[in-house]
Structure formats: C-alpha cells, structure tokens
Protein backbone atom coordinates (compact mmCIF):
# COMPACT_ATOMS: atom_id res chain seq x y z
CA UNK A 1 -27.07 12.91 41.13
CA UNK A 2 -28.38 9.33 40.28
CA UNK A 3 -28.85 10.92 36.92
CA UNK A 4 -24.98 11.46 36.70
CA UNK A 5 -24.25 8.18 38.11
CA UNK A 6 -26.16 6.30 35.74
CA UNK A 7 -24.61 8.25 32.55
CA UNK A 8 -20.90 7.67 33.96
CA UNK A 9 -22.10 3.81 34.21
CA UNK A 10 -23.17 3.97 31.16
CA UNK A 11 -20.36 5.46 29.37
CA UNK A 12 -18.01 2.89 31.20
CA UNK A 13 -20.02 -0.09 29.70
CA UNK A 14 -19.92 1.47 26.49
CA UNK A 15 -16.12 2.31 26.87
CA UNK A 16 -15.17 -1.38 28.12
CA UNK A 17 -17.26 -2.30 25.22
CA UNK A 18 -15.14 -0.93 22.68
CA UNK A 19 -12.06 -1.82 24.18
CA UNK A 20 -13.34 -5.54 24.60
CA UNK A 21 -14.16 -5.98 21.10
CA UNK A 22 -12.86 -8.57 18.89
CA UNK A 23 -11.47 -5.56 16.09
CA UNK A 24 -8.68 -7.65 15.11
CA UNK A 25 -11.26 -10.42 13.91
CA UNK A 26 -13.42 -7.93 12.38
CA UNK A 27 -10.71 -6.49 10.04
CA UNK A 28 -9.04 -9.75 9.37
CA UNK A 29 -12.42 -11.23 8.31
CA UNK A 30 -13.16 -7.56 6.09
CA UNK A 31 -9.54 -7.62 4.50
CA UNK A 32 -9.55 -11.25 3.78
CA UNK A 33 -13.14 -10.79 2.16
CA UNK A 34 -11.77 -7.43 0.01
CA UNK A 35 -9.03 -9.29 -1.20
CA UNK A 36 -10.95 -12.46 -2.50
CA UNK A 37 -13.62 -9.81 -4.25
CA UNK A 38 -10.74 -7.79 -6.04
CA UNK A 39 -9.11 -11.60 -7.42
CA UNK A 40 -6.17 -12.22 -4.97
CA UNK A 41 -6.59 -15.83 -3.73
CA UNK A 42 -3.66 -18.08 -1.62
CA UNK A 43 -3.08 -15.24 0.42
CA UNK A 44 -2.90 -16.12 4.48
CA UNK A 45 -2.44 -13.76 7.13
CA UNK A 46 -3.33 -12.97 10.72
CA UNK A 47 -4.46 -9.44 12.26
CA UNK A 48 -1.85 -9.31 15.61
CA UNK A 49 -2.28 -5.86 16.32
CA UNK A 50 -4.79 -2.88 15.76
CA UNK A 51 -4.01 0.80 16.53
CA UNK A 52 -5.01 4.34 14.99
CA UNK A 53 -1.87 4.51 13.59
CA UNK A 54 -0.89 1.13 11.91
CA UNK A 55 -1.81 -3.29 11.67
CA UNK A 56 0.39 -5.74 12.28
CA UNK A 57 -0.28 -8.41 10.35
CA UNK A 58 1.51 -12.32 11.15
CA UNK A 59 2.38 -15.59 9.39
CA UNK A 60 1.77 -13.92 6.09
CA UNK A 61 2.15 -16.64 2.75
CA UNK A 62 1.17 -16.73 -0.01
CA UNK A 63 1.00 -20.31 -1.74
CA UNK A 64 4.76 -21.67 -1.31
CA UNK A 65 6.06 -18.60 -2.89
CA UNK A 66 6.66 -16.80 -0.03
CA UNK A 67 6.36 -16.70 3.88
CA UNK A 68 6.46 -13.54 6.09
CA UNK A 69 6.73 -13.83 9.46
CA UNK A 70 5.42 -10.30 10.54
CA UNK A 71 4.54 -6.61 8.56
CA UNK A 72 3.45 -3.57 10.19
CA UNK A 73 1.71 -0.93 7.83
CA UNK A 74 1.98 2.63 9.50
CA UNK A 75 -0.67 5.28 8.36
CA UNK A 76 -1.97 7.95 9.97
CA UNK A 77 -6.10 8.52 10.41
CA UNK A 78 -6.25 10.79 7.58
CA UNK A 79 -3.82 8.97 5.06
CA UNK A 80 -5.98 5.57 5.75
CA UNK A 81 -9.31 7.69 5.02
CA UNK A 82 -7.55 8.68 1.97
CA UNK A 83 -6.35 5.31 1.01
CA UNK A 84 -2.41 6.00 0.94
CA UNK A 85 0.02 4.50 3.21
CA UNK A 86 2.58 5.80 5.03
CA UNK A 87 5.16 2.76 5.64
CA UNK A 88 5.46 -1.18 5.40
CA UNK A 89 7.89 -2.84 7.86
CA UNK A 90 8.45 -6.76 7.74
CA UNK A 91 10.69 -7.94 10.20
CA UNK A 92 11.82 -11.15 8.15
CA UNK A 93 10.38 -11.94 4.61
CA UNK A 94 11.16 -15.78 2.91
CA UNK A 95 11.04 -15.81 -0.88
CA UNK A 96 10.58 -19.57 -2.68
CA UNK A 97 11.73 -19.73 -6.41
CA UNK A 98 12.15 -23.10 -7.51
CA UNK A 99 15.35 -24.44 -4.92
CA UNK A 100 16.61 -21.36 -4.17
CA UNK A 101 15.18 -19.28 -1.07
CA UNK A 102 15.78 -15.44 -0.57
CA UNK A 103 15.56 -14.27 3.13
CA UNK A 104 15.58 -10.47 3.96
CA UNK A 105 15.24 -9.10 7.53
CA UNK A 106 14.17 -5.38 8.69
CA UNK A 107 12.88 -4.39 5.33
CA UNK A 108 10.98 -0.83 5.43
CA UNK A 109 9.56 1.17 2.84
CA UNK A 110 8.42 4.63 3.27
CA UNK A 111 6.01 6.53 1.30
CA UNK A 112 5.97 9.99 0.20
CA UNK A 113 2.52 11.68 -1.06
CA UNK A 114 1.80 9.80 -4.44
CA UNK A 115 1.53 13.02 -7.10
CA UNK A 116 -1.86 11.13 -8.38
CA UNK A 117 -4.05 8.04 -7.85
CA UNK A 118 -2.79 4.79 -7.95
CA UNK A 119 1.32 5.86 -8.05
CA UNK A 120 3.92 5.30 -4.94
CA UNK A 121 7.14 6.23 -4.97
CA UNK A 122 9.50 6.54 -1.76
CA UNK A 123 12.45 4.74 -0.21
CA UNK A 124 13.56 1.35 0.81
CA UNK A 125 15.97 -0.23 3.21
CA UNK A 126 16.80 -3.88 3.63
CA UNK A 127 18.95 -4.72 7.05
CA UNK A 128 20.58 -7.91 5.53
CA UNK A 129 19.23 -10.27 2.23
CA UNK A 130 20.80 -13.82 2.02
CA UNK A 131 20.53 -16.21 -0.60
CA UNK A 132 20.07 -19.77 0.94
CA UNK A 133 20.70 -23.07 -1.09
CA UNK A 134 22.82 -21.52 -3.49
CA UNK A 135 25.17 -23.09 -5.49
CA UNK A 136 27.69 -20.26 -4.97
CA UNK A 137 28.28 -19.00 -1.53
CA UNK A 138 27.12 -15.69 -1.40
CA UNK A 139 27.35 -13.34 1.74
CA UNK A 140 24.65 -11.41 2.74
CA UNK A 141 24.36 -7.76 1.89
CA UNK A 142 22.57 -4.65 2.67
CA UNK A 143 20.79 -2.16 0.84
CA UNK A 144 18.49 1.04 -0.05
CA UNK A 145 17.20 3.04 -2.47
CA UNK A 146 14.08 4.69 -4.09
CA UNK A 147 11.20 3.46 -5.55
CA UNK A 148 8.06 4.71 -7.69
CA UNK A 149 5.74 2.46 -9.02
CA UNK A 150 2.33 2.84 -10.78
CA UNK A 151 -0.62 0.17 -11.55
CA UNK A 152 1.48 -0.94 -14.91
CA UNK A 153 5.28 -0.04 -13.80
CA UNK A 154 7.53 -1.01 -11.03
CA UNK A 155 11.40 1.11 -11.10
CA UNK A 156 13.40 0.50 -8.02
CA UNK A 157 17.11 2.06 -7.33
C-alpha cells in the first residue's frame, strides 16, 4: 500500500512538473536560435501559447517592414514530426513599404499535403485588406484564392 502511495506521489510531482514548465520559453528560445542558424535575422516574436495541436506566436516584426499582432500555426502531431503544416491564422498583419501601410485582418491559409519536399500549395482567405495613407481613397476589400509555392516560385490566385 505505501508502495502505491508513493508511485501515485510520484507520478503527481512528475505530472505538475510538466505542466509547470516554462515550454513556451523553451521553444521561443529553440525557434529564435533555428532561425538565426538558417540566416533570418530582424525577426521578433513571442511564444503566447503551446498545445499539441498548434503555437501562437505575438508581436511578430520584422525590421519596420512589417508588424503582426498575433499568428496561430495549426498542425497536427504527425504533420509537425513530418515537418508540414496544416494552417497559418494572423488575426491582423501591418505591411510598411515606404509611406504607404497595408493592413489585413483574419488572414488564413490552409495547407493541403505538399506532392514533394519543400512545395505548398492550398487556399487563402483575407477578412478585409485596407490600404492606409494612400493618396487615393481606396475601400477595403475581401478576398481568396489558391496558392502553391516551391523554394524558387510563389503563384497565388
């Protein structure tokens, strides 16, 4: 009986343990470190949220070319083992060029199964994309389409 007692105490520790742990630091720290190694510098972001089945990622920029308030990346366990992705959402994304600033809310793209390494194609949707500072008042439209997109290529409809 004591034996039981001590292994449920145990397992409890180690359980509260996990739970406790700073993950969010870890992979912030790992990702950060990954993306300096493969050459991509300026980039800023903040781990919000950890789960099995996507990261949330906050005050994204990159230099003063563009800010993003907040992206989720969805994948499942096997997909992330695999290295492919099964959806980006960003709530709001801010694009800088020169004066002009491009803002686009609720933008999602989904993945289907790449037909070989290092291709994505899927679809997009984009909620609402305004133009700010323009000389010519533009509303704001909508949109979606497909993409595919290799290492050298990017084609979006």
């Amino acid at each position: 009986m004591k034996v039981l007692k001590f292994i449920a105490v145990c397992l409890s520790l180690l359980i509260i343990g996990v739970i406790l742990a700073p993950w969010t630091e870890w992979v912030e720290r790992g990702l950060k470190s990954t993306l300096t190694k493969r050459g991509v510098t300026g980039l800023e972001f903040h781990v919000d949220a950890l789960s099995p089945s996507g990261i949330t990622l906050k005050d994204i920029t990159f230099g003063k070319l563009f800010t993003l308030n907040e992206m989720t990346v969805g994948y499942s366990v096997r997909e992330l083992a695999s290295g492919q992705l099964q959806a980006l959402n960003a709530s709001e994304l801010k694009l800088t060029m020169s004066d002009q600033e491009i803002h686009a809310t609720d933008a999602v793209l989904l993945f289907t199964p790449a037909e070989k390494p290092g291709t994505w194609r899927g679809t997009w949707t984009v909620a609402s994309i305004e133009i700010k500072k323009s000389p010519y008042p533009l509303p704001p439209v909508a949109g979606e389409g497909s993409f595919s997109m290799d290492t050298k290529k990017l084609a979006v409809q």
